[in-house]
N, C-alpha and C. Protein backbone atom coordinates (compact mmCIF):
# COMPACT_ATOMS: atom_id res chain seq x y z
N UNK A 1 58.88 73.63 327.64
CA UNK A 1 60.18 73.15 327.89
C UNK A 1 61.19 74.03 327.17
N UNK A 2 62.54 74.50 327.69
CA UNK A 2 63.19 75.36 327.47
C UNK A 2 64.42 74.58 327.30
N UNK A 3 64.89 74.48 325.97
CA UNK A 3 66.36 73.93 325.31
C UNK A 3 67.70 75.09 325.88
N UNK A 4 68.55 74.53 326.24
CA UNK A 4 69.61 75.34 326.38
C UNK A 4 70.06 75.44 325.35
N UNK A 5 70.48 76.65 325.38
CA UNK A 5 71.63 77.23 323.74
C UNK A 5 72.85 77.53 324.22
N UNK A 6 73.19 76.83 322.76
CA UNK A 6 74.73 76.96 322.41
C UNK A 6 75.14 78.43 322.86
N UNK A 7 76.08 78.30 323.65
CA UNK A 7 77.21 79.92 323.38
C UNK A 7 77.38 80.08 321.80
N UNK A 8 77.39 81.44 320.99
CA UNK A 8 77.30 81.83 320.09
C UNK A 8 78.84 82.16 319.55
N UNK A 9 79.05 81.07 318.49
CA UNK A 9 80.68 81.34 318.04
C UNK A 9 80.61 81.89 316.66
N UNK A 10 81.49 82.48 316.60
CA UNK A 10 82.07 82.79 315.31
C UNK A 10 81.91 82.18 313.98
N UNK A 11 80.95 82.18 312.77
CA UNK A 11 80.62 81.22 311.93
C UNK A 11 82.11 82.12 310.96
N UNK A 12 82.96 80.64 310.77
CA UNK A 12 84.34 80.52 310.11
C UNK A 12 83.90 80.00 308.34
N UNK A 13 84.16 81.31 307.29
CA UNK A 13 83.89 80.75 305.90
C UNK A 13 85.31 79.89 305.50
N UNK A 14 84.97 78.58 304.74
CA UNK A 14 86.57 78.27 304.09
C UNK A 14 86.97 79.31 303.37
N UNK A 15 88.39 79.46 303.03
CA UNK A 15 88.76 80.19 302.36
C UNK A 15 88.56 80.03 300.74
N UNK A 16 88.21 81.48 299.61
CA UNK A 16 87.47 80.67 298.21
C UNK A 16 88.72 80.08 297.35
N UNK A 17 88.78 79.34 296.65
CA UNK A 17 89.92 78.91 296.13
C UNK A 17 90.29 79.75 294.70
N UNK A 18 90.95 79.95 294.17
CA UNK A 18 91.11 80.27 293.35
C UNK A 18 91.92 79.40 292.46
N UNK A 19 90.73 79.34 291.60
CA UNK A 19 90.95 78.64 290.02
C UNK A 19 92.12 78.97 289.02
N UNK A 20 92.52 77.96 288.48
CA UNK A 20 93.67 78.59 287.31
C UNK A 20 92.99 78.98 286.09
N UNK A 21 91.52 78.52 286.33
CA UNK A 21 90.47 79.19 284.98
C UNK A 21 90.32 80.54 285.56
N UNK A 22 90.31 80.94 286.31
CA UNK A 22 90.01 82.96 286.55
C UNK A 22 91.18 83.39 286.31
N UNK A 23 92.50 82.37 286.81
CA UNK A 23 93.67 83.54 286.90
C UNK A 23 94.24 83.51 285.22
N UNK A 24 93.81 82.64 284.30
CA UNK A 24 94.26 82.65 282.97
C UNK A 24 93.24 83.82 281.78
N UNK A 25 91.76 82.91 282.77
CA UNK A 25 90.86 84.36 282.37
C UNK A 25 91.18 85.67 282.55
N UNK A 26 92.01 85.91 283.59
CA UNK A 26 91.92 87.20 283.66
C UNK A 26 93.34 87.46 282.65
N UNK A 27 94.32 87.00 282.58
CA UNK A 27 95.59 87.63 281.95
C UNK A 27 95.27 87.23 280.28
N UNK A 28 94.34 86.34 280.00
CA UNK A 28 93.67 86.81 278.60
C UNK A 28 92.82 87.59 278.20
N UNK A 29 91.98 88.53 279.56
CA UNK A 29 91.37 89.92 279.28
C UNK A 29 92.51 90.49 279.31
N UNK A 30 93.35 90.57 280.28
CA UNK A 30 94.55 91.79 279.90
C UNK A 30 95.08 91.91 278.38
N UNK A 31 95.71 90.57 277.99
CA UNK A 31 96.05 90.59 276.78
C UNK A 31 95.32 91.29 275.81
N UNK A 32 93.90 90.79 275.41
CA UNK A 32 93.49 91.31 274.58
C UNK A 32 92.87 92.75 274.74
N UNK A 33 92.32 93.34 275.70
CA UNK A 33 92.40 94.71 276.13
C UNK A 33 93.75 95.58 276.12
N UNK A 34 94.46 94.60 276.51
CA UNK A 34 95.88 95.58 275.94
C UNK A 34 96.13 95.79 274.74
N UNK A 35 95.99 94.49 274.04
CA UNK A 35 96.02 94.72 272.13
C UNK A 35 95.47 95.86 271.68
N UNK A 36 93.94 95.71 272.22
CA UNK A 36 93.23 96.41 271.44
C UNK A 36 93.72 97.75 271.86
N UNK A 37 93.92 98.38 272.87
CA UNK A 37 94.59 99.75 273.08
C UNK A 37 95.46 99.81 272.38
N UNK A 38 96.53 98.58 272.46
CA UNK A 38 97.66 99.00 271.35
C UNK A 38 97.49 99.76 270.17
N UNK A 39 96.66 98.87 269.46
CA UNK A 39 95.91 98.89 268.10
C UNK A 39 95.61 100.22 268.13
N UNK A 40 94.73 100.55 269.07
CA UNK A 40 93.88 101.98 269.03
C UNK A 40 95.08 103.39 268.61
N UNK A 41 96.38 102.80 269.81
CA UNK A 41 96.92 103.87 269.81
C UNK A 41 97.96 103.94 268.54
N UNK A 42 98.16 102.53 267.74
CA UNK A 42 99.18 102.45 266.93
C UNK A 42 98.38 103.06 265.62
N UNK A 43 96.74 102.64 265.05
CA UNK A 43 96.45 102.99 264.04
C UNK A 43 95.82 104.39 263.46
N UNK A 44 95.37 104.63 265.39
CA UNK A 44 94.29 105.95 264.95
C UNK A 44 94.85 107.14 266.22
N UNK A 45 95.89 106.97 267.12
CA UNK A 45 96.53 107.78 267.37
C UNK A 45 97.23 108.97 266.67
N UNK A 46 98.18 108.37 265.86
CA UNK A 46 98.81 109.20 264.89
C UNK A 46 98.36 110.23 264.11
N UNK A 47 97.27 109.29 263.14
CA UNK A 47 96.24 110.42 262.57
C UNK A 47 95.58 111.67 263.10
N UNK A 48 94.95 111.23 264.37
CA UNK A 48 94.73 112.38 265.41
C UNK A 48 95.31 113.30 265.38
N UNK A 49 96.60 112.90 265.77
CA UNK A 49 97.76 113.93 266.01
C UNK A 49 97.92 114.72 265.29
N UNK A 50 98.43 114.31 263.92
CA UNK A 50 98.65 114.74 262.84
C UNK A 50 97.57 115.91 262.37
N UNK A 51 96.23 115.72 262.56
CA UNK A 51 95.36 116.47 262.05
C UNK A 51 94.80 117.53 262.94
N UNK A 52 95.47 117.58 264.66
CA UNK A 52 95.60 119.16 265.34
C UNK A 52 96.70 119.65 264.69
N UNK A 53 97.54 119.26 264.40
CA UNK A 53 98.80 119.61 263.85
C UNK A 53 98.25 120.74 262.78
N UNK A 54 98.07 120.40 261.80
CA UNK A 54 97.13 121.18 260.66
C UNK A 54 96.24 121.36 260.96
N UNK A 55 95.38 121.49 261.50
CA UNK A 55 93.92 121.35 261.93
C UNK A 55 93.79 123.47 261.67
N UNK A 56 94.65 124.36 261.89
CA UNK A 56 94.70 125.71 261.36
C UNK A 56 94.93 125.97 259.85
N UNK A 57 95.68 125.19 259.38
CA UNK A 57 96.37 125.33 258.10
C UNK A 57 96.17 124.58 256.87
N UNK A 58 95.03 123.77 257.43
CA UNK A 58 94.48 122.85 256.05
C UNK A 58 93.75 123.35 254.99
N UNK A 59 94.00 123.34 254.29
CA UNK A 59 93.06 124.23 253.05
C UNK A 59 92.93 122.89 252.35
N UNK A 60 92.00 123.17 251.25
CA UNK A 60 91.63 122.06 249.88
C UNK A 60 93.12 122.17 248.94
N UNK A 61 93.17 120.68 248.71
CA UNK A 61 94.50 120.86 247.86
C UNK A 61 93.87 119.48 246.75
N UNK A 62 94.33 119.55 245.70
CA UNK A 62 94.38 118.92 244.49
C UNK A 62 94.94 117.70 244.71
N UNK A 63 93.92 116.55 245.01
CA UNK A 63 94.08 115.18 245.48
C UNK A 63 92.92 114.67 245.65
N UNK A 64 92.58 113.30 245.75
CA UNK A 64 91.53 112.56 245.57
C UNK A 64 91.82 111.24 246.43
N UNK A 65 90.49 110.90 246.87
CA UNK A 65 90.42 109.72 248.03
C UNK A 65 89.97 108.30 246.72
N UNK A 66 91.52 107.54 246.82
CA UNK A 66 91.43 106.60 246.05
C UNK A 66 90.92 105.50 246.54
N UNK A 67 90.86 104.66 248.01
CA UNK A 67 90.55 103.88 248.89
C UNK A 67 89.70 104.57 249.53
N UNK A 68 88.68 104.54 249.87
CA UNK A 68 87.66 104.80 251.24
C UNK A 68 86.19 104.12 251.70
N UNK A 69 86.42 104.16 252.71
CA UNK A 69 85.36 103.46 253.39
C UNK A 69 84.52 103.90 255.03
N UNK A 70 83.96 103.58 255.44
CA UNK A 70 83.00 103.84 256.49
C UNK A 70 82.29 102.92 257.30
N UNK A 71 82.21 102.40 258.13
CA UNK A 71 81.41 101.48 258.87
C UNK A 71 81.10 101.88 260.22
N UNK A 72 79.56 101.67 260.15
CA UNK A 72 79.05 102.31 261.70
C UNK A 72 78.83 100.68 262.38
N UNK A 73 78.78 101.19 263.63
CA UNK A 73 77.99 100.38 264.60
C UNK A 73 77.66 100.92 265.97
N UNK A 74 75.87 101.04 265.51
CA UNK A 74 75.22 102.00 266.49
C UNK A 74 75.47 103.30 266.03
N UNK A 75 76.11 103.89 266.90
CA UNK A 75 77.10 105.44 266.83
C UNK A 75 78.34 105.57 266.13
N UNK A 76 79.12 104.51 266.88
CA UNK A 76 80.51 104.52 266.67
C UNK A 76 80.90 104.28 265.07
N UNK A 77 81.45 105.44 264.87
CA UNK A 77 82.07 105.23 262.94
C UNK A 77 83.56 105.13 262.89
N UNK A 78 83.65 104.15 262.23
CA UNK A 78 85.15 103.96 261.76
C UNK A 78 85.31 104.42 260.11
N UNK A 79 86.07 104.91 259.57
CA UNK A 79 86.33 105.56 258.50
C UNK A 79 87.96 105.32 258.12
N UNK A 80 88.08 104.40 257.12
CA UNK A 80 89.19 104.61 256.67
C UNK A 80 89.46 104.94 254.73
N UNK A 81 90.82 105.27 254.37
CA UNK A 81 90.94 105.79 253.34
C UNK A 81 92.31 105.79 253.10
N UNK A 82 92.36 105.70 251.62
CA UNK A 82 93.59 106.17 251.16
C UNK A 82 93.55 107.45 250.42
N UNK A 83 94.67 108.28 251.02
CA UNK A 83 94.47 109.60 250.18
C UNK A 83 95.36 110.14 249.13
N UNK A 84 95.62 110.95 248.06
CA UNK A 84 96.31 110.52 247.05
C UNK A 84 96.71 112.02 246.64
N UNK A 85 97.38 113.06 247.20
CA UNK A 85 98.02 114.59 247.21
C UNK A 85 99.21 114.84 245.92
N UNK A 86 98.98 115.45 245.09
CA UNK A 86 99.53 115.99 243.38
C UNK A 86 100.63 117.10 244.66
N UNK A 87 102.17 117.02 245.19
CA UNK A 87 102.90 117.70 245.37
C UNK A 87 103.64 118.38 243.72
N UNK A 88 104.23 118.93 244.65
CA UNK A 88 104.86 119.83 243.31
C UNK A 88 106.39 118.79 243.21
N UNK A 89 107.02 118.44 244.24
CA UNK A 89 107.86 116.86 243.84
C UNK A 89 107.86 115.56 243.57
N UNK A 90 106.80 115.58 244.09
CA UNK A 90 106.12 114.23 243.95
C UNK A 90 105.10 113.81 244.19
N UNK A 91 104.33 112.86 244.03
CA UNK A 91 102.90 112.68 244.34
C UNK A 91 102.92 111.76 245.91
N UNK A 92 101.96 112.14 246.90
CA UNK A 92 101.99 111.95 248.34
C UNK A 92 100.76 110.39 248.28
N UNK A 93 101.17 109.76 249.22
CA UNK A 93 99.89 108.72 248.93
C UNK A 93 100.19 108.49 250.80
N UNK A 94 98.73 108.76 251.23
CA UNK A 94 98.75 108.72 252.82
C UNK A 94 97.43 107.85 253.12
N UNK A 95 97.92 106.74 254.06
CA UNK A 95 96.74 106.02 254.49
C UNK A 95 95.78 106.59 256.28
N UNK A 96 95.04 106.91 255.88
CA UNK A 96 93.78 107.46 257.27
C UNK A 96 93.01 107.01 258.01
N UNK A 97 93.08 106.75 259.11
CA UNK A 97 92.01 105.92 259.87
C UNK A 97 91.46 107.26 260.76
N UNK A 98 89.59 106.88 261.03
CA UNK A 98 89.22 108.30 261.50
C UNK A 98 88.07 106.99 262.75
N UNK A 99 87.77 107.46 264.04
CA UNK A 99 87.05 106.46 264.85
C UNK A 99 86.18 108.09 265.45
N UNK A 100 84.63 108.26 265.23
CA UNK A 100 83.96 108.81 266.23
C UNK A 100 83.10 108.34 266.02
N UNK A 101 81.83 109.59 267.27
CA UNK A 101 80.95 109.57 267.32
C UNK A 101 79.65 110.28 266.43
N UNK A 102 78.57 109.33 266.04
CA UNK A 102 77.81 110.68 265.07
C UNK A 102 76.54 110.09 264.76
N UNK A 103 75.53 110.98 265.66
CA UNK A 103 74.09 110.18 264.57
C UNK A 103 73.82 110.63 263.44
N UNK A 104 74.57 109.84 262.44
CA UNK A 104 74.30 110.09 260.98
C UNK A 104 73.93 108.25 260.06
N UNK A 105 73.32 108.29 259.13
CA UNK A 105 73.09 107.59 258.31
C UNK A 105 73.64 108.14 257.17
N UNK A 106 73.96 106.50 255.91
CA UNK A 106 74.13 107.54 254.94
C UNK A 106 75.65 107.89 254.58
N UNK A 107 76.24 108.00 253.29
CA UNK A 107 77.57 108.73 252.87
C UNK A 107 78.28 110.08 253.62
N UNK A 108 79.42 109.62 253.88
CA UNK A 108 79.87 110.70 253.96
C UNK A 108 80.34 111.65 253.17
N UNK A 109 80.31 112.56 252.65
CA UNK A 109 81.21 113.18 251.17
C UNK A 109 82.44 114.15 251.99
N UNK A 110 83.81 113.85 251.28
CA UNK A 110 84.97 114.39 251.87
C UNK A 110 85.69 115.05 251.08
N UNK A 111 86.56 115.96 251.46
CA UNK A 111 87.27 116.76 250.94
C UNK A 111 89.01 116.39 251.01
N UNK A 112 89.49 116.30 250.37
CA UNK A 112 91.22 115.93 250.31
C UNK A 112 91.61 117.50 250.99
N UNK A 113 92.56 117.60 252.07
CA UNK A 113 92.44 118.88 252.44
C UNK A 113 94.31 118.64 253.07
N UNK A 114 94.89 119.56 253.01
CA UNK A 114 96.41 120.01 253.54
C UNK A 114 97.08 120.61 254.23
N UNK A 115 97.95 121.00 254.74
CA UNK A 115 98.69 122.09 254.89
C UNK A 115 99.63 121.79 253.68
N UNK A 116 99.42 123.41 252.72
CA UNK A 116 100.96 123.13 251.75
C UNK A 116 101.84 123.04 252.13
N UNK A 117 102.72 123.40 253.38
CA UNK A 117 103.47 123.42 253.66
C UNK A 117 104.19 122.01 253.75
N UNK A 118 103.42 121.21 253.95
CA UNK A 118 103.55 119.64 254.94
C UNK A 118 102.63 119.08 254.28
N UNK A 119 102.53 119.03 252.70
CA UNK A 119 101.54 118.08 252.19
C UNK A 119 101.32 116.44 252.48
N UNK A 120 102.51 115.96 253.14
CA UNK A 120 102.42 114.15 253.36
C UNK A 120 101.43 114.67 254.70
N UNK A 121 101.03 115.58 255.60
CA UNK A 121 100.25 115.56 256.27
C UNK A 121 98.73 115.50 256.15
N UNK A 122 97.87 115.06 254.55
CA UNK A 122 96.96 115.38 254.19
C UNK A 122 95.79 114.65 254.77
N UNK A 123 94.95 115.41 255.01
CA UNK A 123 93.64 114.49 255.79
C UNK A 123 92.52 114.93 254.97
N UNK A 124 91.45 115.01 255.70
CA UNK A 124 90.08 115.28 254.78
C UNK A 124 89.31 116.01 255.69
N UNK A 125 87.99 116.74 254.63
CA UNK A 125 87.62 118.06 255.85
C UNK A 125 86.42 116.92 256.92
N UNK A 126 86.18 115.66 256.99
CA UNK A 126 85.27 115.32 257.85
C UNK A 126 86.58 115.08 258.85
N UNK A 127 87.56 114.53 258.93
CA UNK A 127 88.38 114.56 259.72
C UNK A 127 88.99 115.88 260.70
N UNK A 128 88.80 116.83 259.91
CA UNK A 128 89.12 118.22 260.45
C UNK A 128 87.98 118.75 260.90
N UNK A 129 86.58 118.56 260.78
CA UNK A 129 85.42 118.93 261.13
C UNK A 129 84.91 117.92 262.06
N UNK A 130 85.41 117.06 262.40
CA UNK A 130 85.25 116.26 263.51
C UNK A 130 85.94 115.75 264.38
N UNK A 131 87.36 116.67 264.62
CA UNK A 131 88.52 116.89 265.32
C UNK A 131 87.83 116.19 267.13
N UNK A 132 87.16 117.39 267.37
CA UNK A 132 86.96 117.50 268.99
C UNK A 132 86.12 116.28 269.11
N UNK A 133 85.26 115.73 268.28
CA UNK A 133 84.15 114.62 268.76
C UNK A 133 85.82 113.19 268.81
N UNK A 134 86.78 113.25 267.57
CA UNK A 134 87.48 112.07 267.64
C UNK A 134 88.41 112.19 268.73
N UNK A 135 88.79 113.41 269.37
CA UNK A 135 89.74 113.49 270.63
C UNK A 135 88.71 112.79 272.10
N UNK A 136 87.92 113.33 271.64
CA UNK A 136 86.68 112.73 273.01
C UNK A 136 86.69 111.06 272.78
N UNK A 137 86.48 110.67 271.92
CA UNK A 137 86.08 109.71 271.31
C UNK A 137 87.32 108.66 271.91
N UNK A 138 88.29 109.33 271.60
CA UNK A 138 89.55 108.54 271.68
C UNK A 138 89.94 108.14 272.97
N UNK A 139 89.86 110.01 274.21
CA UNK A 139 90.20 109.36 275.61
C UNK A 139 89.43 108.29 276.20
N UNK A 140 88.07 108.73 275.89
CA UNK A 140 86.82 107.60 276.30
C UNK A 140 87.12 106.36 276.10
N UNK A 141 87.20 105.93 274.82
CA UNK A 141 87.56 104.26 274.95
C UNK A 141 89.08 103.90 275.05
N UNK A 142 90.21 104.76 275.35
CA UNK A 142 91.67 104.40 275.74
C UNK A 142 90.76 104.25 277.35
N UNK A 143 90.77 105.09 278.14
CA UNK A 143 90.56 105.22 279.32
C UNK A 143 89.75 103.95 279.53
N UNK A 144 88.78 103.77 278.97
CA UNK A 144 87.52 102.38 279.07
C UNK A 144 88.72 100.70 279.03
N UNK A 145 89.58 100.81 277.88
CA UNK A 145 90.41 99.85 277.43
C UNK A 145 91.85 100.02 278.92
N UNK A 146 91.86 101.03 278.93
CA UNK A 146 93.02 100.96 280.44
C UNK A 146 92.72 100.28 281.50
N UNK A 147 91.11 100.64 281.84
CA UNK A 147 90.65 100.07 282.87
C UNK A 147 90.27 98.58 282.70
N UNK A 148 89.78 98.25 281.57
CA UNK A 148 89.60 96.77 280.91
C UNK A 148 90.91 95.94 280.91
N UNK A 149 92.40 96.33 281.17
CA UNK A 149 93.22 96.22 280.50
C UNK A 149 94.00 96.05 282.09
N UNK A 150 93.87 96.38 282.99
CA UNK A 150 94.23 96.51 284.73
C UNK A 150 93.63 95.88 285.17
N UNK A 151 92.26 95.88 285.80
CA UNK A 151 91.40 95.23 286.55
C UNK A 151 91.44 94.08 286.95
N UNK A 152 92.03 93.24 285.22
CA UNK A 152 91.69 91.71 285.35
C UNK A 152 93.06 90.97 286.24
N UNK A 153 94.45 92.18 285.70
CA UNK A 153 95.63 92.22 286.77
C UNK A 153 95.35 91.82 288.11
N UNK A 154 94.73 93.05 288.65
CA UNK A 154 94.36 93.67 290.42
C UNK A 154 93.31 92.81 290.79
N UNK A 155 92.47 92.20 290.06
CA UNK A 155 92.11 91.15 290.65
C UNK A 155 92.57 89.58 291.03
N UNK A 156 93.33 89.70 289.71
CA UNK A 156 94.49 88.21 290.31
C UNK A 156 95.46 88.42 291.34
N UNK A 157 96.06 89.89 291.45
CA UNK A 157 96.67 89.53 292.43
C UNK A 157 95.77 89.72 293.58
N UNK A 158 94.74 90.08 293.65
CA UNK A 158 94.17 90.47 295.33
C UNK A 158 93.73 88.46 295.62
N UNK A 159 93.37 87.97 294.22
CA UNK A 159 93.22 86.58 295.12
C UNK A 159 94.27 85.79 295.28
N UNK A 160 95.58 86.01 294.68
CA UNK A 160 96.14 85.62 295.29
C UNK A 160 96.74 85.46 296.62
N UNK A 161 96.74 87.14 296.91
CA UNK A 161 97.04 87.83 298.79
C UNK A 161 96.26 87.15 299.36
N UNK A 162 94.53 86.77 299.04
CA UNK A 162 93.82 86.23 300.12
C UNK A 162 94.18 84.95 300.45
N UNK A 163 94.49 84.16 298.87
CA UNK A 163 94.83 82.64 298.99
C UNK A 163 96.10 82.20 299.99
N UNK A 164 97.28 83.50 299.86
CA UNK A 164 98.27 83.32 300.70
C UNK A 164 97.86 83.56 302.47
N UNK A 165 97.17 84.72 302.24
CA UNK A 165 96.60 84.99 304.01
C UNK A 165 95.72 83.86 304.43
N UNK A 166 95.05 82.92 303.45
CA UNK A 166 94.30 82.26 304.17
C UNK A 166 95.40 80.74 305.03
């Protein structure tokens, strides 16, 4: 025995709704992905900068790292310090934040290092000897944090367009 079949229609999905828990989720990933770029670019930008700047002209200068510290996780090292430069007008006191990459265990030992010219510019020779790994270091997770920092945007609005088209 042979059942007649249905003419074959169009299977219609409801449209998905969108939650005010995704669309808050997402503008509290923005937020805090934006912070943290902020952060990135407000604390360890500068330093960067500062140390292509000299990065030709730094020699050892007569000063000592009064604050310093180091913390890995995994790879990633954060290094900060206070550095403490004997000018010939006055004495320089500069705070350093340093973020790369490095399979190392273990102390770092550093050098107080300058341009005389521009002694408030003073950094240290792991900072100057690890110039190119912290510029890499830096676009990589700005670029990672940009995209972390958008996405959660471009996805609220695309559900919104659908919620309106539907």
């Amino acid at each position: 025995m042979q059942t007649q079949a249905e003419p074959s229609r169009p299977l219609a999905l409801p449209p998905q709704e969108t939650s005010w828990r995704q669309t808050l989720l997402g503008l509290l990933g923005t937020v805090m992905f934006g912070a943290m770029l902020g952060a990135m670019g407000y604390f360890t930008l500068p330093n960067l900068i500062d140390d292509w700047r000299v990065r030709d002209t730094a020699v050892p200068v007569n000063g000592r790292v009064t604050e310093g510290s180091c913390s890995s996780r995994l790879f990633l090292h954060t290094c900060d310090a206070t550095l403490m430069v004997q000018g010939k007008p006055r004495q320089v006191t500069r705070s350093v934040n340093y973020v790369f990459v490095d399979v190392h265990s273990g102390s770092y030992s550093v050098q107080v290092m300058a341009d005389p010219a521009r002694p408030e510019l003073a950094t240290t020779s792991l900072a100057i000897e690890k110039l190119w790994n912290r510029t890499i270091t830096m676009a990589v997770a700005a670029a990672i944090l940009l995209v972390l920092t958008v996405a959660p945007v471009i996805a609220v609005i695309r559900r919104l367009r659908k919620r309106d088209e539907a």
